[in-house]
N, C-alpha and C. Protein backbone atom coordinates (compact mmCIF):
# COMPACT_ATOMS: atom_id res chain seq x y z
N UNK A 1 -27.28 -94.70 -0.31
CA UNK A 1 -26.84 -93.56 0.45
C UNK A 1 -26.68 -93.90 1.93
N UNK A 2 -27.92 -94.58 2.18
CA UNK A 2 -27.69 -95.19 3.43
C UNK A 2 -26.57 -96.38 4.10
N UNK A 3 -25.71 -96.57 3.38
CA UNK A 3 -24.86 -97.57 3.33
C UNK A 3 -23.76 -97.08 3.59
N UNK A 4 -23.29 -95.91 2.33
CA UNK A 4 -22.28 -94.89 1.97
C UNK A 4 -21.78 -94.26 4.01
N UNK A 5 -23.33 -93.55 4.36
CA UNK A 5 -23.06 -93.06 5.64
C UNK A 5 -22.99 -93.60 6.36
N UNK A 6 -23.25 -95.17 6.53
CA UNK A 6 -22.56 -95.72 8.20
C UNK A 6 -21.33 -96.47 7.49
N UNK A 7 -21.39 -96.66 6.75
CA UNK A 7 -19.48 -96.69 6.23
C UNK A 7 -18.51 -95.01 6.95
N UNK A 8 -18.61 -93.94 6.33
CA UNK A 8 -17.98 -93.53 6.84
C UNK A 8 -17.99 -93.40 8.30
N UNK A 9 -19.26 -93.33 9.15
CA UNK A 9 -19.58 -93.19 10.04
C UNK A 9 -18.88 -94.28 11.01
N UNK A 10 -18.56 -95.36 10.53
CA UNK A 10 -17.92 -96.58 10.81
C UNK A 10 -16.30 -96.06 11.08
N UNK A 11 -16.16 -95.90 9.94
CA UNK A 11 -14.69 -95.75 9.83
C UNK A 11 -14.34 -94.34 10.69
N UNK A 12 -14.94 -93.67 11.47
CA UNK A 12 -15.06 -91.98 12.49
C UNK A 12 -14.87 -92.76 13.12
N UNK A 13 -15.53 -93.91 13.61
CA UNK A 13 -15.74 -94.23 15.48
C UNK A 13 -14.52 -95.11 15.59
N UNK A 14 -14.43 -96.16 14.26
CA UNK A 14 -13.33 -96.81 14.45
C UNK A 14 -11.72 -96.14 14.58
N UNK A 15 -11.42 -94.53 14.13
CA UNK A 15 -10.26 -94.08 14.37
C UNK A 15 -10.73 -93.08 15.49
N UNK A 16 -11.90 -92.57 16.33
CA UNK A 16 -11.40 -92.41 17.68
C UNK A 16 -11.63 -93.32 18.40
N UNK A 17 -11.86 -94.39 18.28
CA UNK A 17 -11.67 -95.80 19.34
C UNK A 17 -10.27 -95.82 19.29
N UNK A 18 -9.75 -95.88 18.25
CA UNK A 18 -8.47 -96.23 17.92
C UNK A 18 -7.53 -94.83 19.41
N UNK A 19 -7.90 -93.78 18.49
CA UNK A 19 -7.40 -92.83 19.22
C UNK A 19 -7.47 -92.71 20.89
N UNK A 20 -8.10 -92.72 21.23
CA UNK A 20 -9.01 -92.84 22.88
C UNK A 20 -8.10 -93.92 23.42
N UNK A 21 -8.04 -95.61 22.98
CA UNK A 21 -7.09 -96.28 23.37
C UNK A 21 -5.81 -95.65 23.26
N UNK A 22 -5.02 -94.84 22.45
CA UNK A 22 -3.75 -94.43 22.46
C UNK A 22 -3.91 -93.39 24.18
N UNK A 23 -4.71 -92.52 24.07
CA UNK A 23 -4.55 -91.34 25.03
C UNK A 23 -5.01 -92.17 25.72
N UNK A 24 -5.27 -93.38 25.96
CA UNK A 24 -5.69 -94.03 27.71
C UNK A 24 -4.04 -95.02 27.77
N UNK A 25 -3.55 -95.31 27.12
CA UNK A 25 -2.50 -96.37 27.22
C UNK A 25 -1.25 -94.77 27.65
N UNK A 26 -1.08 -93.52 27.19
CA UNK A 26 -0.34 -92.67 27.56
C UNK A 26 -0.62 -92.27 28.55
N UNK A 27 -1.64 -92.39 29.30
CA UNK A 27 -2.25 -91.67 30.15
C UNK A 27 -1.91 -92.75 31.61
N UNK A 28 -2.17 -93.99 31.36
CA UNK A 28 -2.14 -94.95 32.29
C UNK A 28 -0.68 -95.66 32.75
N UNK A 29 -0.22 -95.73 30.99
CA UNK A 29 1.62 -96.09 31.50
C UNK A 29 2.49 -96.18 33.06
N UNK A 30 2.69 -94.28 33.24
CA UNK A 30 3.32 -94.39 34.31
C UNK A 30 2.81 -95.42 35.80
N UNK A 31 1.45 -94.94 36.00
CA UNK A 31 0.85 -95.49 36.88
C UNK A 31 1.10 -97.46 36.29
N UNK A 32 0.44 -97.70 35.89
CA UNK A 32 1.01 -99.53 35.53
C UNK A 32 2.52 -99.67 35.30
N UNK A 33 2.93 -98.82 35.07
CA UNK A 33 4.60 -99.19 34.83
C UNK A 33 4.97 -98.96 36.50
N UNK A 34 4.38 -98.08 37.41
CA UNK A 34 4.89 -98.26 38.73
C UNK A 34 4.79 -99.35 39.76
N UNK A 35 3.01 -99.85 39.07
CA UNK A 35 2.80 -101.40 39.56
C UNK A 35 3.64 -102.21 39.62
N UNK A 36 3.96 -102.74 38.20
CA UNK A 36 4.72 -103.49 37.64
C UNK A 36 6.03 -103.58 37.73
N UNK A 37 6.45 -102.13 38.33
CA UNK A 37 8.24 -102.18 38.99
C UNK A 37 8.10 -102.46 40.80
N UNK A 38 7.08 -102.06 41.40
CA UNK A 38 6.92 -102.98 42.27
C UNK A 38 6.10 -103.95 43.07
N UNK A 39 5.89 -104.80 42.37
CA UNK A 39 5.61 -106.23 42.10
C UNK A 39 6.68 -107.25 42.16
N UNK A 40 7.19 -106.38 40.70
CA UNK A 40 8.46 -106.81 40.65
C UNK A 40 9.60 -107.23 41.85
N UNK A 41 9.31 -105.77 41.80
CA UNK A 41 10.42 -105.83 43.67
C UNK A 41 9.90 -106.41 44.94
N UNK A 42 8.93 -106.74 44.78
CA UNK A 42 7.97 -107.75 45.91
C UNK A 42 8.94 -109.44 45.38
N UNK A 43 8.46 -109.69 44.43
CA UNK A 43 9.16 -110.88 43.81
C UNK A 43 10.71 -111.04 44.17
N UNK A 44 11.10 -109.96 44.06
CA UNK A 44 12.93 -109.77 44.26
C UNK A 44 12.68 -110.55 46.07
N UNK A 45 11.83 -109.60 46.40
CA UNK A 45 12.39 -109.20 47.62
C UNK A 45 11.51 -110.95 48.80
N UNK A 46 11.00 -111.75 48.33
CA UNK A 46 10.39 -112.92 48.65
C UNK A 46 11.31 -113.67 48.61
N UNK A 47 12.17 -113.95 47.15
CA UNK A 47 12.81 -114.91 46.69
C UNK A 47 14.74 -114.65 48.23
N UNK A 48 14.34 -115.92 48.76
CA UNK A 48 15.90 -116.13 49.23
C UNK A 48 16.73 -115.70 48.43
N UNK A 49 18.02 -115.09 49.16
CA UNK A 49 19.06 -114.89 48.14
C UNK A 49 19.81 -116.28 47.55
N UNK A 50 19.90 -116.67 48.82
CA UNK A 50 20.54 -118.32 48.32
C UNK A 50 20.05 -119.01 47.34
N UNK A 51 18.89 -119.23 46.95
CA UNK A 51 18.35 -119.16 45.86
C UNK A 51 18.36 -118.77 44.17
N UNK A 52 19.30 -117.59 44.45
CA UNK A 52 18.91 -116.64 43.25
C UNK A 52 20.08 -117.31 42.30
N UNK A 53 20.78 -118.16 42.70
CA UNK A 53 21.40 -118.84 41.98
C UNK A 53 20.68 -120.33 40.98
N UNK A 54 19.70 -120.72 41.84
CA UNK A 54 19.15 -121.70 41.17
C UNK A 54 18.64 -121.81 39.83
N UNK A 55 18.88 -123.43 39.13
CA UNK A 55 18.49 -123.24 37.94
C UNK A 55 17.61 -124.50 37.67
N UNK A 56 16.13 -124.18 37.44
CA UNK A 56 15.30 -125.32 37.09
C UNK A 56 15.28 -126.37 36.23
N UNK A 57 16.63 -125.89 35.19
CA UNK A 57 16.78 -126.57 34.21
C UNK A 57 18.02 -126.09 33.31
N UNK A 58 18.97 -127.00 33.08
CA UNK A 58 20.03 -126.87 32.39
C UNK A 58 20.31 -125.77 31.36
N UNK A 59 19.17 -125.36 30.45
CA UNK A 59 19.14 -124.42 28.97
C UNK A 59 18.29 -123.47 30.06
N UNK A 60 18.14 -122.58 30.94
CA UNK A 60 17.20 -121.94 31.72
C UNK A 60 17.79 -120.92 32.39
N UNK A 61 17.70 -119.63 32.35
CA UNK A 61 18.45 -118.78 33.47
C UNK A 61 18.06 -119.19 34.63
N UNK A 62 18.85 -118.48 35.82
CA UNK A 62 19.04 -118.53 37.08
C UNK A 62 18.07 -117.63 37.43
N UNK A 63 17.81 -117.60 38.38
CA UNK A 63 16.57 -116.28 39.32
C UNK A 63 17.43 -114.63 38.79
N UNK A 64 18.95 -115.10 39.09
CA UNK A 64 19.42 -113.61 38.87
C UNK A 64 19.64 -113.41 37.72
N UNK A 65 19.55 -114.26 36.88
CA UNK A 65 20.33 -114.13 35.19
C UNK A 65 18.89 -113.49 34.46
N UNK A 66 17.97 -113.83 35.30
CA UNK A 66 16.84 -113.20 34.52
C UNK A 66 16.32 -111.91 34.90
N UNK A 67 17.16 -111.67 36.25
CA UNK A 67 16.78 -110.10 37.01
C UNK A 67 17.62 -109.67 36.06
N UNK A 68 18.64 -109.79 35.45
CA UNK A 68 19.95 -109.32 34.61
C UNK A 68 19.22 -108.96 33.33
N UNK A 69 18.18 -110.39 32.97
CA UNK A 69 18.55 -110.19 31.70
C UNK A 69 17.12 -109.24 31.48
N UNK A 70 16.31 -108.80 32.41
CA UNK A 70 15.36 -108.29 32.24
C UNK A 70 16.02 -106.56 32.34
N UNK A 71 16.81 -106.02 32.74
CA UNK A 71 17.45 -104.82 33.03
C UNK A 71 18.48 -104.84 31.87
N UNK A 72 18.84 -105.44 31.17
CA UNK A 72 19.34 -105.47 30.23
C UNK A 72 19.02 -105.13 28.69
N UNK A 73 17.36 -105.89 28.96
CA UNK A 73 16.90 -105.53 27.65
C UNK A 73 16.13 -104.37 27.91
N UNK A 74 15.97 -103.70 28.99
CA UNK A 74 15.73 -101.98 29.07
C UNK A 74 16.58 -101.61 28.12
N UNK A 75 17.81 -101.59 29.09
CA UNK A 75 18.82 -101.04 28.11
C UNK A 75 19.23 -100.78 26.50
N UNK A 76 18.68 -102.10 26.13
CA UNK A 76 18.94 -102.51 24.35
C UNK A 76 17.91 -101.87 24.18
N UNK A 77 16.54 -101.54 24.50
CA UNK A 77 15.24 -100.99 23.85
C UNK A 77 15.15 -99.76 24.01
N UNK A 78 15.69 -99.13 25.08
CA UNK A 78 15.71 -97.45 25.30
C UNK A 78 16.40 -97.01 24.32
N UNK A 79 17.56 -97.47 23.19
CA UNK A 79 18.57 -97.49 22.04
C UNK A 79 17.30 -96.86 21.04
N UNK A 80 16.20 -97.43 20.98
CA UNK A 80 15.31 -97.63 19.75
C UNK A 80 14.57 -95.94 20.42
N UNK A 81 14.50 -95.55 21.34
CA UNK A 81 13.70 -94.34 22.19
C UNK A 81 14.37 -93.04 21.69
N UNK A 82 15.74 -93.48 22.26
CA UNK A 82 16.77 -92.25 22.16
C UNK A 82 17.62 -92.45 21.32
N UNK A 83 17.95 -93.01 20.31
CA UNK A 83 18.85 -93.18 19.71
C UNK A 83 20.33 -93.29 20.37
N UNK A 84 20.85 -93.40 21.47
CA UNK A 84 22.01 -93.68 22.13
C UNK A 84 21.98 -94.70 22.74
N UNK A 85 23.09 -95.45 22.60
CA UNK A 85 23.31 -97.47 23.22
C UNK A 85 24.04 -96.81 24.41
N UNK A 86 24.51 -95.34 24.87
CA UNK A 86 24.74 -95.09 26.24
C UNK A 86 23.77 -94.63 26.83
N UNK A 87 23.39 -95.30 28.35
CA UNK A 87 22.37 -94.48 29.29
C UNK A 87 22.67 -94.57 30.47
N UNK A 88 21.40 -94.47 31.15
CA UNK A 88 22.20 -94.33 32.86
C UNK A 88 21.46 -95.44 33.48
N UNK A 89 21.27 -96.35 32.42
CA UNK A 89 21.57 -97.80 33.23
C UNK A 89 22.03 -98.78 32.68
N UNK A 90 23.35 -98.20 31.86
CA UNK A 90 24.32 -98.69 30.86
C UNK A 90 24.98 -99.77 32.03
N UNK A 91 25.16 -100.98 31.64
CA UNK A 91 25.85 -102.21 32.50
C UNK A 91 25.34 -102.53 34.10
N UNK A 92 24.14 -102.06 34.24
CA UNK A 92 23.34 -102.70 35.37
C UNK A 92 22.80 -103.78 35.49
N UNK A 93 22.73 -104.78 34.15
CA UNK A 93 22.46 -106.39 33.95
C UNK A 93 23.73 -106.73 34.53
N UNK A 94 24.47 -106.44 33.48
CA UNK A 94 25.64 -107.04 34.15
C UNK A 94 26.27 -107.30 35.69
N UNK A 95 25.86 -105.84 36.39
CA UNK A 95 26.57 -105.76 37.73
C UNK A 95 25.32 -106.47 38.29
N UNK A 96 24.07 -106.61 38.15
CA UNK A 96 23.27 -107.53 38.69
C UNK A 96 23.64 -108.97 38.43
N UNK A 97 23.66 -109.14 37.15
CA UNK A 97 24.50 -110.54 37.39
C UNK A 97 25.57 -111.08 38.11
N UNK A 98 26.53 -110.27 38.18
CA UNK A 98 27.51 -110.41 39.18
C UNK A 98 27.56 -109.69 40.87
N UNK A 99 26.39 -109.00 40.77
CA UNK A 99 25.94 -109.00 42.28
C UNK A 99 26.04 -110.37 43.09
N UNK A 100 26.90 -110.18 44.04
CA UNK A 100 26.73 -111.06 45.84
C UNK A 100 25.51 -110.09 46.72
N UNK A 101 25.12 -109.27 46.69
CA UNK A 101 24.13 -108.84 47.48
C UNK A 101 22.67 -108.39 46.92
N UNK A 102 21.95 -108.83 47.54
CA UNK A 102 20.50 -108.59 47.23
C UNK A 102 19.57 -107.30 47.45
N UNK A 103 20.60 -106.49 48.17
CA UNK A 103 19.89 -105.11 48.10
C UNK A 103 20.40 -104.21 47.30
N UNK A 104 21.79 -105.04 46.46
CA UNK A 104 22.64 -104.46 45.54
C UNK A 104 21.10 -104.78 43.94
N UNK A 105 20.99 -106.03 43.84
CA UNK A 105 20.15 -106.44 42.84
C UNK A 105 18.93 -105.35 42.91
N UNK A 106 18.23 -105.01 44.13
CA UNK A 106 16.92 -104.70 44.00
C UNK A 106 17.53 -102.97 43.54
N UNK A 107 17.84 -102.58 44.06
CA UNK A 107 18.71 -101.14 43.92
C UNK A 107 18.57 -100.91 42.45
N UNK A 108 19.45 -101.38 41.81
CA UNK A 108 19.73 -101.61 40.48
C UNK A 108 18.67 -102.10 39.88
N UNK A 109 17.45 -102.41 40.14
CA UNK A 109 16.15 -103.45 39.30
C UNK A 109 15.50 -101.76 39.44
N UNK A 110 15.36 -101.75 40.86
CA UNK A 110 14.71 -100.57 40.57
C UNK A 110 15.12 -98.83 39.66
N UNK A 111 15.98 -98.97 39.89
CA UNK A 111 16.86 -97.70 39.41
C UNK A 111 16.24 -98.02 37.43
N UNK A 112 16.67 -99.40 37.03
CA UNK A 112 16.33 -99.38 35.85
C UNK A 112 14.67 -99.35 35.61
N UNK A 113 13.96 -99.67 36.54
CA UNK A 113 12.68 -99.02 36.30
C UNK A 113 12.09 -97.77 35.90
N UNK A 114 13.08 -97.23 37.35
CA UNK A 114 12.95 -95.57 36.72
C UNK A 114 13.58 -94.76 35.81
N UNK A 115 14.59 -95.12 35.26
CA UNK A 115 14.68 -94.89 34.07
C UNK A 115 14.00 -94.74 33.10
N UNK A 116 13.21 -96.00 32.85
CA UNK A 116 12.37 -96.06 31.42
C UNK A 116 10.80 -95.55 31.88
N UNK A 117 10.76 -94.73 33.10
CA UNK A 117 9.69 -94.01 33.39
C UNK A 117 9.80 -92.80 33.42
N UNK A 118 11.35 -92.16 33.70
CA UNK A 118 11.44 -91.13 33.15
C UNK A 118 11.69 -90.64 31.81
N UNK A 119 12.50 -91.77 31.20
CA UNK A 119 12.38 -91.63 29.66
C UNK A 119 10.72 -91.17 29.05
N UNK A 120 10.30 -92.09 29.38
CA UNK A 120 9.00 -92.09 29.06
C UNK A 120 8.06 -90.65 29.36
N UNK A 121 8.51 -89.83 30.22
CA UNK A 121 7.61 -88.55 30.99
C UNK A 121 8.68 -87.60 30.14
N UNK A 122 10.05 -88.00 29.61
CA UNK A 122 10.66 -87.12 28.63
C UNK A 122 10.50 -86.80 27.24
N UNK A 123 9.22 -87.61 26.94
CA UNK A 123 8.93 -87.27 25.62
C UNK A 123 7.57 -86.91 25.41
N UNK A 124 7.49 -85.97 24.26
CA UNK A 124 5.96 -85.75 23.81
C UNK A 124 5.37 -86.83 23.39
N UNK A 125 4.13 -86.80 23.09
CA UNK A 125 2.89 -87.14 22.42
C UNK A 125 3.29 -87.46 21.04
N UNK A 126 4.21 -86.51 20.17
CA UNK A 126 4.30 -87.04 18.95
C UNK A 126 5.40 -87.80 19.19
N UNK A 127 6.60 -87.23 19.75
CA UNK A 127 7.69 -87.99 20.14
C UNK A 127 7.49 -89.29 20.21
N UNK A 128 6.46 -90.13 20.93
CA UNK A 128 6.10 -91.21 21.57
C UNK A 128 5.45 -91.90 20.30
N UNK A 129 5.17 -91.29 19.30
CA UNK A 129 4.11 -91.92 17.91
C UNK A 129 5.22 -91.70 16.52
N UNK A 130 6.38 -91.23 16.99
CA UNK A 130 7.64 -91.44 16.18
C UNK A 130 7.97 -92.85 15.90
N UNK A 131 7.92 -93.21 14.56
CA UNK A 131 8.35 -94.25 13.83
C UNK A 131 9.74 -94.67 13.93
N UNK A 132 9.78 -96.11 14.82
CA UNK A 132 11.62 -96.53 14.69
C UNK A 132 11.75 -97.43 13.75
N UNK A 133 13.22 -98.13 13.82
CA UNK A 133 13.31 -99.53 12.92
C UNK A 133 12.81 -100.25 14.09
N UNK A 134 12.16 -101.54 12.96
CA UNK A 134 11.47 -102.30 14.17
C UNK A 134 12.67 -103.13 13.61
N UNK A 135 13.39 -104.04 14.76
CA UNK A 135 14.25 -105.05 14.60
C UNK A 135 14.37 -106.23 14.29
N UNK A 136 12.93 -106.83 14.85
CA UNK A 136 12.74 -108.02 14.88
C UNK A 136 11.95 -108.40 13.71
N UNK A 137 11.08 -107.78 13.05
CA UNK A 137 9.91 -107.56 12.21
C UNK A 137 10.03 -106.59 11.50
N UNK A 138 10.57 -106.87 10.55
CA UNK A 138 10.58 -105.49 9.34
C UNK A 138 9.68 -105.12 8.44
N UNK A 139 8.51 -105.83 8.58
CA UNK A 139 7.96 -105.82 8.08
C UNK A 139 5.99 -105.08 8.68
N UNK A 140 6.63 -104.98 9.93
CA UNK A 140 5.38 -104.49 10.76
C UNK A 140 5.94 -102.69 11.21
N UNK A 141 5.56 -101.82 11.32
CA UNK A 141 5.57 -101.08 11.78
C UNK A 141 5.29 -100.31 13.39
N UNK A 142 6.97 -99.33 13.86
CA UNK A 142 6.33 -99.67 15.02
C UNK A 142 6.83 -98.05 15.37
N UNK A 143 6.52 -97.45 16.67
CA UNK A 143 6.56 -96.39 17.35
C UNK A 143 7.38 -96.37 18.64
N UNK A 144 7.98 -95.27 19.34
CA UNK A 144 8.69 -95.43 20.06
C UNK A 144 7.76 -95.99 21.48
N UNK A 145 6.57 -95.65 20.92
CA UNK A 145 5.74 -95.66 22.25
C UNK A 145 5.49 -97.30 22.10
N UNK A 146 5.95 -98.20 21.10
CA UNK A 146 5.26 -99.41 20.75
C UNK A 146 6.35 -99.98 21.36
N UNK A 147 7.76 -99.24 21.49
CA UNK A 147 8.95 -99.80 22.29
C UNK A 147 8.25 -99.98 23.97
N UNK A 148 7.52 -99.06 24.22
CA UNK A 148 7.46 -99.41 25.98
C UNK A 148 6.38 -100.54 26.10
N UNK A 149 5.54 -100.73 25.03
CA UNK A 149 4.73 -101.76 25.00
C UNK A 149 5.26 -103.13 25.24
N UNK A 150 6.56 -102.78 24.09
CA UNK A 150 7.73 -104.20 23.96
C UNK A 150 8.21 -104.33 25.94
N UNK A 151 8.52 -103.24 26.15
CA UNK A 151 9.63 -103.53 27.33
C UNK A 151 8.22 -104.06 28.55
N UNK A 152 7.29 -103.67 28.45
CA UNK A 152 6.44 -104.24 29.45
C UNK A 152 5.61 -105.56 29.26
N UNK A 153 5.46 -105.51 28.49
CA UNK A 153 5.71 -107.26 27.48
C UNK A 153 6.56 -108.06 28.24
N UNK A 154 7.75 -108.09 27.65
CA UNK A 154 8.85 -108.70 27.88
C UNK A 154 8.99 -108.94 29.81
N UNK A 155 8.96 -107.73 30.46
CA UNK A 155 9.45 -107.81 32.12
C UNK A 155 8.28 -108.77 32.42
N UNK A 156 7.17 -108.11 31.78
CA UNK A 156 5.76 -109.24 32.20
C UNK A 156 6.12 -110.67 32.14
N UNK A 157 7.00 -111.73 30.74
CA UNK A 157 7.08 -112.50 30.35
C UNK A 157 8.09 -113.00 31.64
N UNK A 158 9.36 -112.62 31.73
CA UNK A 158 10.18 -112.71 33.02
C UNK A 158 9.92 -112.54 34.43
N UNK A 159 8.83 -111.89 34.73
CA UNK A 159 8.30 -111.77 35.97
C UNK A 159 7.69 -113.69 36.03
N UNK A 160 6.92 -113.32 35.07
CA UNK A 160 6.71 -114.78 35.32
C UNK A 160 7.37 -116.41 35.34
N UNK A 161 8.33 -115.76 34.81
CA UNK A 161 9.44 -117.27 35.00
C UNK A 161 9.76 -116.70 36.42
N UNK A 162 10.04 -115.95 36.62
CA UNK A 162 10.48 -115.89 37.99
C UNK A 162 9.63 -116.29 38.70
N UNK A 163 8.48 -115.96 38.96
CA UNK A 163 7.33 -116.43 39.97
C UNK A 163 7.14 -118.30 39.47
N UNK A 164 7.40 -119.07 38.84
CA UNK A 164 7.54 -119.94 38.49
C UNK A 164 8.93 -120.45 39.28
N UNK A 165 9.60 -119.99 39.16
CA UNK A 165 11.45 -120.29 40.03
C UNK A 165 11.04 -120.84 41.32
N UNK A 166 10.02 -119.47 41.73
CA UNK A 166 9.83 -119.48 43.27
C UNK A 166 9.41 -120.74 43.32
N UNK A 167 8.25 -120.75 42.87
CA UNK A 167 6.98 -121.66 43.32
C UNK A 167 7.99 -123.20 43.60
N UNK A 168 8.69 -123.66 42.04
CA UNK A 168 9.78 -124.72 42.19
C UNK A 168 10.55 -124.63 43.43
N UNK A 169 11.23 -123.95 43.67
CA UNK A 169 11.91 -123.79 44.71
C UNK A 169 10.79 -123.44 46.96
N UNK A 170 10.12 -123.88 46.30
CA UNK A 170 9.27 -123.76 47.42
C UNK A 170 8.56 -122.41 48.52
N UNK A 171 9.15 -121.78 47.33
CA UNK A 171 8.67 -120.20 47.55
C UNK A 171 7.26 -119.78 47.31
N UNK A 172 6.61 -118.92 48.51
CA UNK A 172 5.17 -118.48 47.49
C UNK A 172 5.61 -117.38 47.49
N UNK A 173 5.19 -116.59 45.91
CA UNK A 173 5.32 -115.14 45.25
C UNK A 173 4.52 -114.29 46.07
N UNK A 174 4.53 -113.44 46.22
CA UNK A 174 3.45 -112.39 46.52
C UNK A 174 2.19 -112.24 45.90
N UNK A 175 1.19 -111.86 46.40
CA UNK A 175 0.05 -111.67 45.48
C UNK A 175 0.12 -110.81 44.36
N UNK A 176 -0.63 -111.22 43.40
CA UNK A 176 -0.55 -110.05 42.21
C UNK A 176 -1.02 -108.96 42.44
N UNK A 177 0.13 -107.96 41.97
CA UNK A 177 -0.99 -106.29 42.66
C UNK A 177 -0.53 -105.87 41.07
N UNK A 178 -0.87 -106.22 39.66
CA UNK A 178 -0.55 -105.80 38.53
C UNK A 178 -1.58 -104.74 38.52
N UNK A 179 -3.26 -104.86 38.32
CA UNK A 179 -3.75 -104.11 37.70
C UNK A 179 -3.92 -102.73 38.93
């Protein structure tokens, strides 16, 4: 009997642990997603423009191909949020890629930040625990809210090649102000 009850008793704490992490990761988002867009723009805004062309290595984006390609895959992942491949930062990789000006790039880096922070303040609680196709993995199950996980993942992964660009290029990054 005694076994029976810290089994279930187990399995209570383990789904509001579970739970508690969800309402602290909804709760904290905006605030770390604001960090993390400017940081970001600290990084933009360090790196020479002359620079933003450089490439460390032949198979490797450029400083800007990765400001591009990081505003880009907003774009492709907000698809999985809202169901529409149109938004309102439909072809802002692109014009960042082909940006000549650097307050044109940061403009546009930031603009797509706020986007997927207002997306994000546009949906409920269940909204956000709505089941999409996962694309990559069909076999795992995922949530729209598991999409902003993906997109802050990912900028995280590119922030850091970028701060890597710098360093090559004789740049120091800014300090980390993530958490």
């Amino acid at each position: 009997m005694k076994q029976i009850t810290f089994f279930i008793l187990s399995i209570l704490f383990t789904q509001f642990t579970v739970m508690a992490q969800e309402s602290s990761y909804s709760d904290s988002f905006p605030e770390k997603w604001e960090r993390s867009k400017n940081y970001s723009i600290a990084v933009i805004q360090e790196m020479p423009f002359e620079k933003f062309d450089m490439k460390v290595a032949e198979d490797v984006m450029s400083f800007q191909e990765e400001l591009a390609h990081t505003i880009t895959n907003f774009e492709k992942l907000q698809y999985y949020v809202t169901g529409s491949k149109d938004c309102a930062i439909t072809g802002y990789g692109e014009q960042i890629k082909n940006s000549s000006s650097k307050e044109e790039i940061t403009s546009l880096y930031e603009k797509g930040f706020q986007h997927i922070d207002t997306l994000w303040d546009s949906l409920s609680e269940d909204q956000k625990n709505t089941s999409v196709e996962n694309f990559f993995a069909k076999d795992v199950n995922m949530t729209k809210r598991d999409i902003f996980y993906l997109m802050r993942n990912h900028v995280t992964h590119h922030r850091g090649r970028l701060t890597l660009q710098m360093r090559i290029a004789g740049v120091k990054p800014p300090r980390y102000i993530g958490w």
